[in-house]
Protein backbone atom coordinates (compact mmCIF):
# COMPACT_ATOMS: atom_id res chain seq x y z
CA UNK A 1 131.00 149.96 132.93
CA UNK A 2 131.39 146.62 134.38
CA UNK A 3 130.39 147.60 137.82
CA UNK A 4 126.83 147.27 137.69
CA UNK A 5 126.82 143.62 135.98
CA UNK A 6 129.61 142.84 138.84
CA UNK A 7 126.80 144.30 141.17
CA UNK A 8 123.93 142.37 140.15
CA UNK A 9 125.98 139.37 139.54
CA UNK A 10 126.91 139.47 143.57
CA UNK A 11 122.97 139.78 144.30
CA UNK A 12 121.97 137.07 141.74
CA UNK A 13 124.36 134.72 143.81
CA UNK A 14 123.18 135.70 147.04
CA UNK A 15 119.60 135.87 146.63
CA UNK A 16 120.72 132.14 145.06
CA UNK A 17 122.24 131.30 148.29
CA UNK A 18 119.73 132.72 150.53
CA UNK A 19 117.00 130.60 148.61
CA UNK A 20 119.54 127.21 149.63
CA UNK A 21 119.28 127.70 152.81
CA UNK A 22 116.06 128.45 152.80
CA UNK A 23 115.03 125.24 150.50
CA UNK A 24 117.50 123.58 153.60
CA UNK A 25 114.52 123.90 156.00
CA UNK A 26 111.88 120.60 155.25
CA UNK A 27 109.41 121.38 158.10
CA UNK A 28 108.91 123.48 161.26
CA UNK A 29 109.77 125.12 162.97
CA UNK A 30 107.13 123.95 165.57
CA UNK A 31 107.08 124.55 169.14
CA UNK A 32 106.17 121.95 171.35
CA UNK A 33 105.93 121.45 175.11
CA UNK A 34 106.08 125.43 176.50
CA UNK A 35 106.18 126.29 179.96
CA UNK A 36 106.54 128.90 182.93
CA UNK A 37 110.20 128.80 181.86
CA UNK A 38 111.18 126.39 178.90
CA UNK A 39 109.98 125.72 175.53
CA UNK A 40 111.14 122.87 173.08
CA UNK A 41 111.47 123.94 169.64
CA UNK A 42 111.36 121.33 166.64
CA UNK A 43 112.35 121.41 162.73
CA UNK A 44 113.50 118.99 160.54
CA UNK A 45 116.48 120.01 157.60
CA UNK A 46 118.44 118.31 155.00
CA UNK A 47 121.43 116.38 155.20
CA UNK A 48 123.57 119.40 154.05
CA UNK A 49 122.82 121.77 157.33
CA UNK A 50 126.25 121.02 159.25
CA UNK A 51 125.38 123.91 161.83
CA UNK A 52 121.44 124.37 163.41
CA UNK A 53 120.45 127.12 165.83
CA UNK A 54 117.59 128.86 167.21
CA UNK A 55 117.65 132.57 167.76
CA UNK A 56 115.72 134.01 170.44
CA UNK A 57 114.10 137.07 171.76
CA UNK A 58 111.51 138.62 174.35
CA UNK A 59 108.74 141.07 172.31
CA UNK A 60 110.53 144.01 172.13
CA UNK A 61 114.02 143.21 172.95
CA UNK A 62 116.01 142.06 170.05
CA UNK A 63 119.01 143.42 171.10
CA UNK A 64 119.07 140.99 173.96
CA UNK A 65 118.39 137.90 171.90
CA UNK A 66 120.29 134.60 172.66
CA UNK A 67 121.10 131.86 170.22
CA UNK A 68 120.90 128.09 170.73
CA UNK A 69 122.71 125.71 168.84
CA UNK A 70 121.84 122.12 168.11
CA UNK A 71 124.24 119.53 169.66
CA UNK A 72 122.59 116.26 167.83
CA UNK A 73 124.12 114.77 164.60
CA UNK A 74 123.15 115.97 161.35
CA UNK A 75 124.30 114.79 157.64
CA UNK A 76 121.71 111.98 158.30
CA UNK A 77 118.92 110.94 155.32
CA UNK A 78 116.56 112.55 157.89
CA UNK A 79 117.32 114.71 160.28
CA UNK A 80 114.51 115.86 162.88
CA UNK A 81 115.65 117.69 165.69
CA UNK A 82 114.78 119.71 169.25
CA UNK A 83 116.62 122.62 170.32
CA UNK A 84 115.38 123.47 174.20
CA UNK A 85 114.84 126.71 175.26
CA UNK A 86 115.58 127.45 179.02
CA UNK A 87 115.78 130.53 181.28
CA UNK A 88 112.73 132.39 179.91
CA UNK A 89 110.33 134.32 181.88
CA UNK A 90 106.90 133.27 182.11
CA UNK A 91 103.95 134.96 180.80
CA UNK A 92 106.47 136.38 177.79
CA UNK A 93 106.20 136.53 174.14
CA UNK A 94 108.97 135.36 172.60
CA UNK A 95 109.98 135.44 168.75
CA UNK A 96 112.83 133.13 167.51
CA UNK A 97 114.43 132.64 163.96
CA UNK A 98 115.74 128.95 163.05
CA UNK A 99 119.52 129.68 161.74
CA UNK A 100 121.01 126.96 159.52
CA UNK A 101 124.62 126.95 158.63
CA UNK A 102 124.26 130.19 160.71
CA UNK A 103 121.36 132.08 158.21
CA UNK A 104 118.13 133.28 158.94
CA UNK A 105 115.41 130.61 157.24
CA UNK A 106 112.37 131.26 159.14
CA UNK A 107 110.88 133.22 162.50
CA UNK A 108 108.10 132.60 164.68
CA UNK A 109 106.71 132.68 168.17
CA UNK A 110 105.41 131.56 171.30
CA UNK A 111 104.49 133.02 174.69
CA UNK A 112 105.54 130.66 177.72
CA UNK A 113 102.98 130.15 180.01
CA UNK A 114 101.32 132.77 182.80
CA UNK A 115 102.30 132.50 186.52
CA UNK A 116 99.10 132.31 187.49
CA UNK A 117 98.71 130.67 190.74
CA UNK A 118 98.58 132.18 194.25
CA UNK A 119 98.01 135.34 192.42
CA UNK A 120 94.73 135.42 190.28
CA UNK A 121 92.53 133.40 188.72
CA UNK A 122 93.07 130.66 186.17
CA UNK A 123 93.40 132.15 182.63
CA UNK A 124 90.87 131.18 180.16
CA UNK A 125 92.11 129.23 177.11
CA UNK A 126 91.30 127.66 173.93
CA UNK A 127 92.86 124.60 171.92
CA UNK A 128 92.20 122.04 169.10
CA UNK A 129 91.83 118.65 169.17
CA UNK A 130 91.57 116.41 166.15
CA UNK A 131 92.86 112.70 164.82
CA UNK A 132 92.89 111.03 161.40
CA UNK A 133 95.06 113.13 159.32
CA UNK A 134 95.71 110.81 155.94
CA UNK A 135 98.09 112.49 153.33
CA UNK A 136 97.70 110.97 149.88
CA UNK A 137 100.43 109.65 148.22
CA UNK A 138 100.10 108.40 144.47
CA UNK A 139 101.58 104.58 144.15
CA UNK A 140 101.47 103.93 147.61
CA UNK A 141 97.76 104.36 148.50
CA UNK A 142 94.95 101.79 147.88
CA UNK A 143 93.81 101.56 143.95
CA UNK A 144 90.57 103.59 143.43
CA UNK A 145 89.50 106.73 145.44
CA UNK A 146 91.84 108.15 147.30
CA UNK A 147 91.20 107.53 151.10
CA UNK A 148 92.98 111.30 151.82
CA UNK A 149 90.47 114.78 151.51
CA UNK A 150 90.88 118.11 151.23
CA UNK A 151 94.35 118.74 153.96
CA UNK A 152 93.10 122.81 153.56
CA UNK A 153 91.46 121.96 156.76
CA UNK A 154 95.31 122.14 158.17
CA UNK A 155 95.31 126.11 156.47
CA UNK A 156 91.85 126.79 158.64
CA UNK A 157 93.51 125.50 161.84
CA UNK A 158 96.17 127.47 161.61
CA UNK A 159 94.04 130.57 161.65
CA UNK A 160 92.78 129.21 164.92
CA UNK A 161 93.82 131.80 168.19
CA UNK A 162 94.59 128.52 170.10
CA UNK A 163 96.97 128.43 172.44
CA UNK A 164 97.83 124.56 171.51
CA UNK A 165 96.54 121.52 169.33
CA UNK A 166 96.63 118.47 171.02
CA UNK A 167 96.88 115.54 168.24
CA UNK A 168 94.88 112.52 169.11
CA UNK A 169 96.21 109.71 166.96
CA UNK A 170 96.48 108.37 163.36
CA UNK A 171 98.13 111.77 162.87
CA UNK A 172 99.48 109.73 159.50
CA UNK A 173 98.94 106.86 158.58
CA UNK A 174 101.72 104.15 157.49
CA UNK A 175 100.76 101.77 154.64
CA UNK A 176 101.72 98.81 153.31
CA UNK A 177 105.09 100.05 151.99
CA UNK A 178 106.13 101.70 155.49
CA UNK A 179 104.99 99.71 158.21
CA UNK A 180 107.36 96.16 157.34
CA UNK A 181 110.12 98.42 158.24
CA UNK A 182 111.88 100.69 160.54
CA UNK A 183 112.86 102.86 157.70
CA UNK A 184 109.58 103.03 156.17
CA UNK A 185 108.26 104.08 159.35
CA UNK A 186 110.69 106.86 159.40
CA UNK A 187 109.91 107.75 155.59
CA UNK A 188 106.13 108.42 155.99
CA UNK A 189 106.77 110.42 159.21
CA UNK A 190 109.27 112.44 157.46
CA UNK A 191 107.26 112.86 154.46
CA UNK A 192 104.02 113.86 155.68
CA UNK A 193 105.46 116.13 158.41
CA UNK A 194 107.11 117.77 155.28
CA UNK A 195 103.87 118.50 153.38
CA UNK A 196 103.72 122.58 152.93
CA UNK A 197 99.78 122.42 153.62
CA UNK A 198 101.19 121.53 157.36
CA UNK A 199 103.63 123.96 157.72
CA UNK A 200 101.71 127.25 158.44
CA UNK A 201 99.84 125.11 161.06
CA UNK A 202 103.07 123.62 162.71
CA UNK A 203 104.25 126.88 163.53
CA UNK A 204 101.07 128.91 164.14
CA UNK A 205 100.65 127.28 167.55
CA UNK A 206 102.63 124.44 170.38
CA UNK A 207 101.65 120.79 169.37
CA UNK A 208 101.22 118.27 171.46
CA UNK A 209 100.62 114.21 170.37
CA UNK A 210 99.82 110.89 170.98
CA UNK A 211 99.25 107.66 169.04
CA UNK A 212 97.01 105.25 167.65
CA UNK A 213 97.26 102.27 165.79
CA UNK A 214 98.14 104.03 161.90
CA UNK A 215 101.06 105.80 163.22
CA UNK A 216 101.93 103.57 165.68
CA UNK A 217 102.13 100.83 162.53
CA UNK A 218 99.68 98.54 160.75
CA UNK A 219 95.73 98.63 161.29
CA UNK A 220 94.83 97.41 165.26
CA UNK A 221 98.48 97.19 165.64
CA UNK A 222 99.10 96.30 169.26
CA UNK A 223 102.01 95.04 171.33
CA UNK A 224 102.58 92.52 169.16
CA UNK A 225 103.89 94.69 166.53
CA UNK A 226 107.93 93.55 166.09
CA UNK A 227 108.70 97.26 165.12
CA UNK A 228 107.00 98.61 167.82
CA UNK A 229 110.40 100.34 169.62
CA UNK A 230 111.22 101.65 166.20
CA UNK A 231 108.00 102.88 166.04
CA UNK A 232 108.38 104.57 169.38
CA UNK A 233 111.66 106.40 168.16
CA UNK A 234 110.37 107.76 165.12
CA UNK A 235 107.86 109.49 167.23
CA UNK A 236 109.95 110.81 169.98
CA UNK A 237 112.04 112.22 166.60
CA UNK A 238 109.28 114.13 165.33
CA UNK A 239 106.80 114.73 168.67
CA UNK A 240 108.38 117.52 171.02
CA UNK A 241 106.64 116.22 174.17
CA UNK A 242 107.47 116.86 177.38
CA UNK A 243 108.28 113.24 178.07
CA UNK A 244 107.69 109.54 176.25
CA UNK A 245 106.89 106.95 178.78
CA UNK A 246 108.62 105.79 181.92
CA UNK A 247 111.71 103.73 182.08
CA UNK A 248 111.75 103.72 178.24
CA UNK A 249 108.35 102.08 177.41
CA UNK A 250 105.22 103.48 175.45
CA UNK A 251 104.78 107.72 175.12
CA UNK A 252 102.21 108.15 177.61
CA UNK A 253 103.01 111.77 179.17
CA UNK A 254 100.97 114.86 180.99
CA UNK A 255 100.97 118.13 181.04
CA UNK A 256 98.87 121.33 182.45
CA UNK A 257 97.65 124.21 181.00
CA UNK A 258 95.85 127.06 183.45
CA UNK A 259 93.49 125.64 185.54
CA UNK A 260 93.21 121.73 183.25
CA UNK A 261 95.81 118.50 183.82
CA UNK A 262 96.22 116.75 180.31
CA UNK A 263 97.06 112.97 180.59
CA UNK A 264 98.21 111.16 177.27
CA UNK A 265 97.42 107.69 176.86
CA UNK A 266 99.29 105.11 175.17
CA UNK A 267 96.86 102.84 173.89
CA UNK A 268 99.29 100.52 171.74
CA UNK A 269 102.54 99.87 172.69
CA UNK A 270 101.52 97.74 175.87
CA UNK A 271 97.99 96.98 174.05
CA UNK A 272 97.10 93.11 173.98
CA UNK A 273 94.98 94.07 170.77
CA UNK A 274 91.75 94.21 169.53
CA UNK A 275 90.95 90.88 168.24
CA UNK A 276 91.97 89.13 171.37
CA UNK A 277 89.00 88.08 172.76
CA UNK A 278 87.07 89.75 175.26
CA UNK A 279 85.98 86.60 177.32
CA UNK A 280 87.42 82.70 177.63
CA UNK A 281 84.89 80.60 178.67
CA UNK A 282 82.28 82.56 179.46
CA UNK A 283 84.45 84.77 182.20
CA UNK A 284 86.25 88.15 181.10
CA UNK A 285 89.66 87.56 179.92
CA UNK A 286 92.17 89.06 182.12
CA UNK A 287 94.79 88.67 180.13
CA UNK A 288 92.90 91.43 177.44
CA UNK A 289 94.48 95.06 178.20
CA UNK A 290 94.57 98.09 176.49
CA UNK A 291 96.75 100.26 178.88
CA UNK A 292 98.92 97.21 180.42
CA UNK A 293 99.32 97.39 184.42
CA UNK A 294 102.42 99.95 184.50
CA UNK A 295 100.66 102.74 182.84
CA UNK A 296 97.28 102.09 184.74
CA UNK A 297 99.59 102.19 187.94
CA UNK A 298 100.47 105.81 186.69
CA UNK A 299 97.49 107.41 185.57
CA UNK A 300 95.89 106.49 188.98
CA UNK A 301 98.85 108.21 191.00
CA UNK A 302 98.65 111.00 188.29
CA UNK A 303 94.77 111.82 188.76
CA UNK A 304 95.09 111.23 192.62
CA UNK A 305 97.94 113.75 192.36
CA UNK A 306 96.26 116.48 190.49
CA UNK A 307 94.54 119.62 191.56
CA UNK A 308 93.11 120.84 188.19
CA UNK A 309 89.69 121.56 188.36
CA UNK A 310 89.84 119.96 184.76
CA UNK A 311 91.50 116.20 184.45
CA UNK A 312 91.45 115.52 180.53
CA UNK A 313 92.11 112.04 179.75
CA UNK A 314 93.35 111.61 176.30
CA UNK A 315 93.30 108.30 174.29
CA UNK A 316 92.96 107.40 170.88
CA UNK A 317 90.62 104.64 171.14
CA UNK A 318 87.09 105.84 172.62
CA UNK A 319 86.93 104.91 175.87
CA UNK A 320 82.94 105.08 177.23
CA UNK A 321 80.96 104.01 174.21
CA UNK A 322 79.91 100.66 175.28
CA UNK A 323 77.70 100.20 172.21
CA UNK A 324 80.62 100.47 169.58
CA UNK A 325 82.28 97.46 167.79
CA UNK A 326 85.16 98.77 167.54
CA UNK A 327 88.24 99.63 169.51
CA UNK A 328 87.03 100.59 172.22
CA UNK A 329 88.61 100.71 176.25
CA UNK A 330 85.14 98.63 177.56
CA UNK A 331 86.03 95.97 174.92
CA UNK A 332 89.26 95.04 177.75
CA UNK A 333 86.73 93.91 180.71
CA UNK A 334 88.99 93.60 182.99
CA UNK A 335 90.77 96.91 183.12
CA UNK A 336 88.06 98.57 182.09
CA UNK A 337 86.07 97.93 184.98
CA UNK A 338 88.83 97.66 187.55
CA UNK A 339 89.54 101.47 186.45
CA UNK A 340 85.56 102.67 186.17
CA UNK A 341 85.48 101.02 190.09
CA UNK A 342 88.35 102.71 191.05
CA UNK A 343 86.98 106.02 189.67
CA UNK A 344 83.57 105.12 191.47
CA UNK A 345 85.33 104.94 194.88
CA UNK A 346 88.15 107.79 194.85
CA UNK A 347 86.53 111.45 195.01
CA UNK A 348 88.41 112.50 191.89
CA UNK A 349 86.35 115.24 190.54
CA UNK A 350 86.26 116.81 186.42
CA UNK A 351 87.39 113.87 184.76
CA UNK A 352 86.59 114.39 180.88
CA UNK A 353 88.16 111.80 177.82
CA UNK A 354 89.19 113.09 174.38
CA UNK A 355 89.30 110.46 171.59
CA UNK A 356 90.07 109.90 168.13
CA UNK A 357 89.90 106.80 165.92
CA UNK A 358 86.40 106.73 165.11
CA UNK A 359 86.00 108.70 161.55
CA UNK A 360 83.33 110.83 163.57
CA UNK A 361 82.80 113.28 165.91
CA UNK A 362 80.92 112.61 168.65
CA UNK A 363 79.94 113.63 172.72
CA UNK A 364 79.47 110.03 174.58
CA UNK A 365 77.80 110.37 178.41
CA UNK A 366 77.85 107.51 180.32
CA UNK A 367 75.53 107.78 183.56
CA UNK A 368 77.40 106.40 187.05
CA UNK A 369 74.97 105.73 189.77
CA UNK A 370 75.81 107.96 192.60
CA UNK A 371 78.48 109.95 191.29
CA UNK A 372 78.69 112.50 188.13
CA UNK A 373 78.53 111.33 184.68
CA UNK A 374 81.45 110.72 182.21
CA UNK A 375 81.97 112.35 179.32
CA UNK A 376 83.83 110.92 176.57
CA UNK A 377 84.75 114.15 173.52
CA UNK A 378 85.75 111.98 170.08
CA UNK A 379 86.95 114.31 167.00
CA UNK A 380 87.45 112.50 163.93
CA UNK A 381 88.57 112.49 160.89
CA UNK A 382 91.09 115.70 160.00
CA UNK A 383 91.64 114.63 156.15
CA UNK A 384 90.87 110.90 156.22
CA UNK A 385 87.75 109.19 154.99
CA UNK A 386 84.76 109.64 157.79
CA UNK A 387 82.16 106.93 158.45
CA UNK A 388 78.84 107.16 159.77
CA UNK A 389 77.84 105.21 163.21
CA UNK A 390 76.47 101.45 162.29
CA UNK A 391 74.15 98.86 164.19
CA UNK A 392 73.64 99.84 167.70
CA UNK A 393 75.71 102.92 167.48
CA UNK A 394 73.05 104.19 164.78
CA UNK A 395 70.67 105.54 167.80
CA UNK A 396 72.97 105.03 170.69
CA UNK A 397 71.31 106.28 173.63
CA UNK A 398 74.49 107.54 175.16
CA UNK A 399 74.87 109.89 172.68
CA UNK A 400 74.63 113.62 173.25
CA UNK A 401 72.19 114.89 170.71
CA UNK A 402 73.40 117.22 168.13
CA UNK A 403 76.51 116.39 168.67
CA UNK A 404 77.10 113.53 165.76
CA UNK A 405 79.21 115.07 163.24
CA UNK A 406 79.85 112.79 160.11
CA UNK A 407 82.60 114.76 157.63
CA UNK A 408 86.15 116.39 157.72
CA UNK A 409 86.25 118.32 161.40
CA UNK A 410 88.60 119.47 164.13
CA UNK A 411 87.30 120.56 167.50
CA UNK A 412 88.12 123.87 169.24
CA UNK A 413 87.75 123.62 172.86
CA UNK A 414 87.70 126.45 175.22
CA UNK A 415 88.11 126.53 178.86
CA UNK A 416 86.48 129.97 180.33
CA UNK A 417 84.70 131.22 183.27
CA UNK A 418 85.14 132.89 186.90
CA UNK A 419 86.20 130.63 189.20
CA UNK A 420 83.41 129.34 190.75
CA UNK A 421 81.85 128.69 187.51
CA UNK A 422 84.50 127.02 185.21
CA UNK A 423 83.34 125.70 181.55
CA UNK A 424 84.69 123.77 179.12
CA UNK A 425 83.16 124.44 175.50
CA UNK A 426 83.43 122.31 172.94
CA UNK A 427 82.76 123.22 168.91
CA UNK A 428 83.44 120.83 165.97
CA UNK A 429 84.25 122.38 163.17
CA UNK A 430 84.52 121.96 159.29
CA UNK A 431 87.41 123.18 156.97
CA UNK A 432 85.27 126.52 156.16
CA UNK A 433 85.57 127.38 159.44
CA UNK A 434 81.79 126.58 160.02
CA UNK A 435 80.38 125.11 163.55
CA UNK A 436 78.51 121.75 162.97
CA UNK A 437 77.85 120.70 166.47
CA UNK A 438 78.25 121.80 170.36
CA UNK A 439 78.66 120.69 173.45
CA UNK A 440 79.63 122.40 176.78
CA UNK A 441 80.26 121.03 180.41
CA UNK A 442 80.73 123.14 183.77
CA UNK A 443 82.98 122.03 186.32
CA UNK A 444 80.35 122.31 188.98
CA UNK A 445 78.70 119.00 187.36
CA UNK A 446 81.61 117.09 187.28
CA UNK A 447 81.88 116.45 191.05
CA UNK A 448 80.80 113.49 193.62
C-alpha cells in the first residue's frame, strides 16, 4: 500500500526539480546574428547553472541533433552568455532547446539565411525597427508619473512574421542609481532584459542592436562618459552582434540581409557631445563629432564596398532633420558636411537612415541638388514617454506628410518586389497592432 504515495512522492520531487531548472533560465533564449551557416544564440541563467548547452536540430531531423556546450564562466551574480552555432546549412529551419545542468528549459527556432545569389532573385523580407524601450521600476524612477507605458507593445511584436528586429537605441534606460557605476550598468541591463513581457519577443525572432545615449549611460552621454568601456562590455554581454567595433573601440557593426546592407552606427562612444558647441567664433567647430574620424573612415569603405541595392544606415540620433534642436548628426558641421559632400560626389546609390531618439515617429526627406533625395526613417518611443515636434519642427517642411506619429509605436518594414522594381515599405504601428502612418520608397528613386 505504500507504493503509490512512494510513486507520487518521486513525481512531486521531479516535477519540483524540473520547475528549478526551469526557474534557472532569467531570459532568452534569443538568437542573434544568423547566417548562410552560423547563428549566435544568447540566454542569461542564475549563478547555480554549472553546465549550459544548446541542443540543436534541422526541421525534421531530431535524431541528428547536435549539442553545444558553453565554455564561458558561470557561478557569476550575472551570467549572460553566447553559445555559436556553426556548420549549418543555409536556407534551414532549425529548432534548438537551451539545456542547463544538462535539462531541457526551453526550445525555439530560427532558419539561417537563403543562398540566394547567382541563383534567383533576392528574397523579400520584413523586420521591425523601434527605440525607447523604458521599463518602470518603483524607487528608482523619477517621483510622479511614471515615465514607462504599457511594455504589451513587446507581446504585439512578437506576433510580428519578421524575420529580425533591429533595436535602435535607448533600448533601456539607466538612471540615476545605475549609471555612477559599472555594476549598476550591469544591473539595469540584467534586469530589464529579464522582464517576462520581453521574453516571448526575444525568442520569437533574431535581434540585432545599437546604442544611444540611455543605454550607453547618463542623458547626452558622450565620450566623455568615465564608464564608457564598462558600458561597452555590458552590451557586448547582452547584444549577440556579429561584431562590436574595430580594434576594441565603440559597437559599430554591419550586416546583410537578401538584397539590403545594414550599417550600425555608434553615435556615443567616440561622440564629442551634444552641448559642445556647434561653432567658435563664428566658423564651424571642427573639433564637434558625432562619429569620430575612425568610424567615418569605415562606413565610407563599407558603403563604397557594398552591392546591396539597399544601404540602411542606422543611428540613434536623427541624422537629416536640420530643423531639430536636438541631437541631431547636422548639429556636428564639420562631419556632417564632409560626409553629405562625400555622398554628393561618390555614385553610391539606395542610401536610407533609420533613427531613434526622438519620442516620435517620423519620415525626414532632405532634397540634394543633382542627385536623389535622402531619406531619414525615425521610430520612437517603444514604452517610453513620446513628445510631440516643437518650434520649427512643428511644420517642418522636410517632413513627409502623414507620416508624424506621436504615441507608443514600432515600425515594420518590408523589403519586396521583382528585381527591377525593389521597395522598401515602411508601417508604424501601435501596440493594437493598428497602422498609424506609411511611407514607401523604390529603389529605382534612390539612384544618381
Amino acid at each position: 500500500m505504500r507504493t503509490i504515495p512512494c510513486i507520487i512522492l518521486a513525481i512531486l520531487l521531479s516535477f519540483s526539480a524540473t520547475t528549478a531548472q526551469k526557474n534557472e533560465l532569467v531570459s532568452g533564449p534569443m538568437t542573434g546574428a544568423v547566417e548562410l551557416r552560423d547563428a549566435i544564440i544568447w540566454a542569461a541563467v542564475l549563478p547555480s547553472v554549472k553546465q549550459a548547452a544548446i541542443r540543436y536540430w534541422p526541421e525534421g531531423k531530431p535524431g541528428s541533433a547536435k549539442t553545444v556546450v558553453y565554455g564561458g564562466k558561470l557561478g557569476e551574480l550575472y551570467n549572460p552568455l553566447k553559445i555559436n552555432l556553426v556548420n549549418l546549412d543555409p536556407g534551414t529551419v532549425y529548432h534548438y532547446e537551451v539545456l542547463l545542468n544538462k535539462v531541457s528549459v526551453k526550445k525555439s527556432s530560427f532558419k539561417t539565411k537563403t543562398l540566394w545569389q547567382y541563383r534567383m532573385p533576392a528574397p523579400d523580407f520584413t523586420f521591425l525597427t523601434g527605440s525607447c524601450a523604458y521599463f518602470n521600476e518603483e524607487g528608482f524612477d523619477r517621483p510622479g508619473k511614471p515615465y514607462g507605458k504599457d511594455s504589451s507593445i513587446f507581446l504585439t511584436m512578437a506576433q510580428e512574421k519578421a524575420d529580425f528586429m533591429l533595436w535602435l537605441g535607448d533600448n533601456w534606460y539607466t538612471r540615476e542609481v545605475d549609471y555612477s557605476s559599472a555594476p549598476g550598468l550591469l544591473y539595469r541591463a540584467h534586469r530589464d532584459r529579464s522582464l517576462p513581457v520581453l521574453q516571448p519577443f526575444l525568442s520569437a525572432m533574431p535581434h540585432y542592436a545599437i546604442w544611444d545615449d540611455h543605454d550607453f549611460g547618463p542623458n547626452d552621454a558622450s565620450k566623455a562618459y568615465i564608464f564608457r568601456e564598462d558600458s561597452r562590455r555590458v552590451f557586448r554581454d547582452y547584444w549577440p552582434n556579429p561584431t562590436f567595433g574595430q580594434e576594441g573601440k565603440g559597437i559599430y557593426t554591419q550586416f546583410s540581409f537578401s538584397d539590403v546592407d545594414f550599417f550600425l552606427l555608434d553615435g556615443r562612444y567616440f561622440s564629442s557631445g551634444s552641448r559642445m558647441p556647434d561653432s567658435i567664433g563664428g566658423k564651424p567647430n571642427a573639433e564637434k563629432k558625432m562619429y569620430g574620424d575612425e568610424q567615418m573612415e569605415w562606413l565610407r569603405n563599407a558603403l563604397l564596398q557594398s552591392n546591396a541595392r539597399f544601404k540602411v544606415i542606422a543611428t540613434g540620433s536623427q541624422a537629416l532633420n536640420i530643423y531639430s534642436r536636438w541631437d541631431s548628426f547636422h548639429h556636428f558641421p564639420v562631419e556632417y558636411h564632409s560626409f553629405m559632400d562625400w555622398l554628393n560626389e561618390v555614385n553610391i546609390s539606395g542610401i536610407v537612415f533609420l533613427t531613434g531618439d526622438r519620442h516620435h515617429s517620423e519620415v525626414i526627406r532632405l532634397d540634394r541638388k543633382g542627385n536623389y533625395p535622402l531619406y531619414d526613417i525615425t521610430n520612437s518611443p517603444l514604452t517610453s514617454g513620446e513628445a510631440a515636434p516643437s518650434g520649427a519642427e512643428v511644420n517642418s517642411p522636410i517632413r513627409i506628410p502623414g507620416t508624424l506619429v506621436v504615441t507608443q509605436n514600432y515600425s515594420r518594414i518590408k523589403v519586396l518586389g521583382p528585381p527591377n522594381d525593389r521597395k522598401m515599405q515602411v508601417e508604424f504601428v501601435d501596440r493594437g497592432g493598428q497602422v498609424l502612418g506609411k511611407f514607401e520608397v523604390a529603389a529605382k528613386d534612390l539612384k544618381k
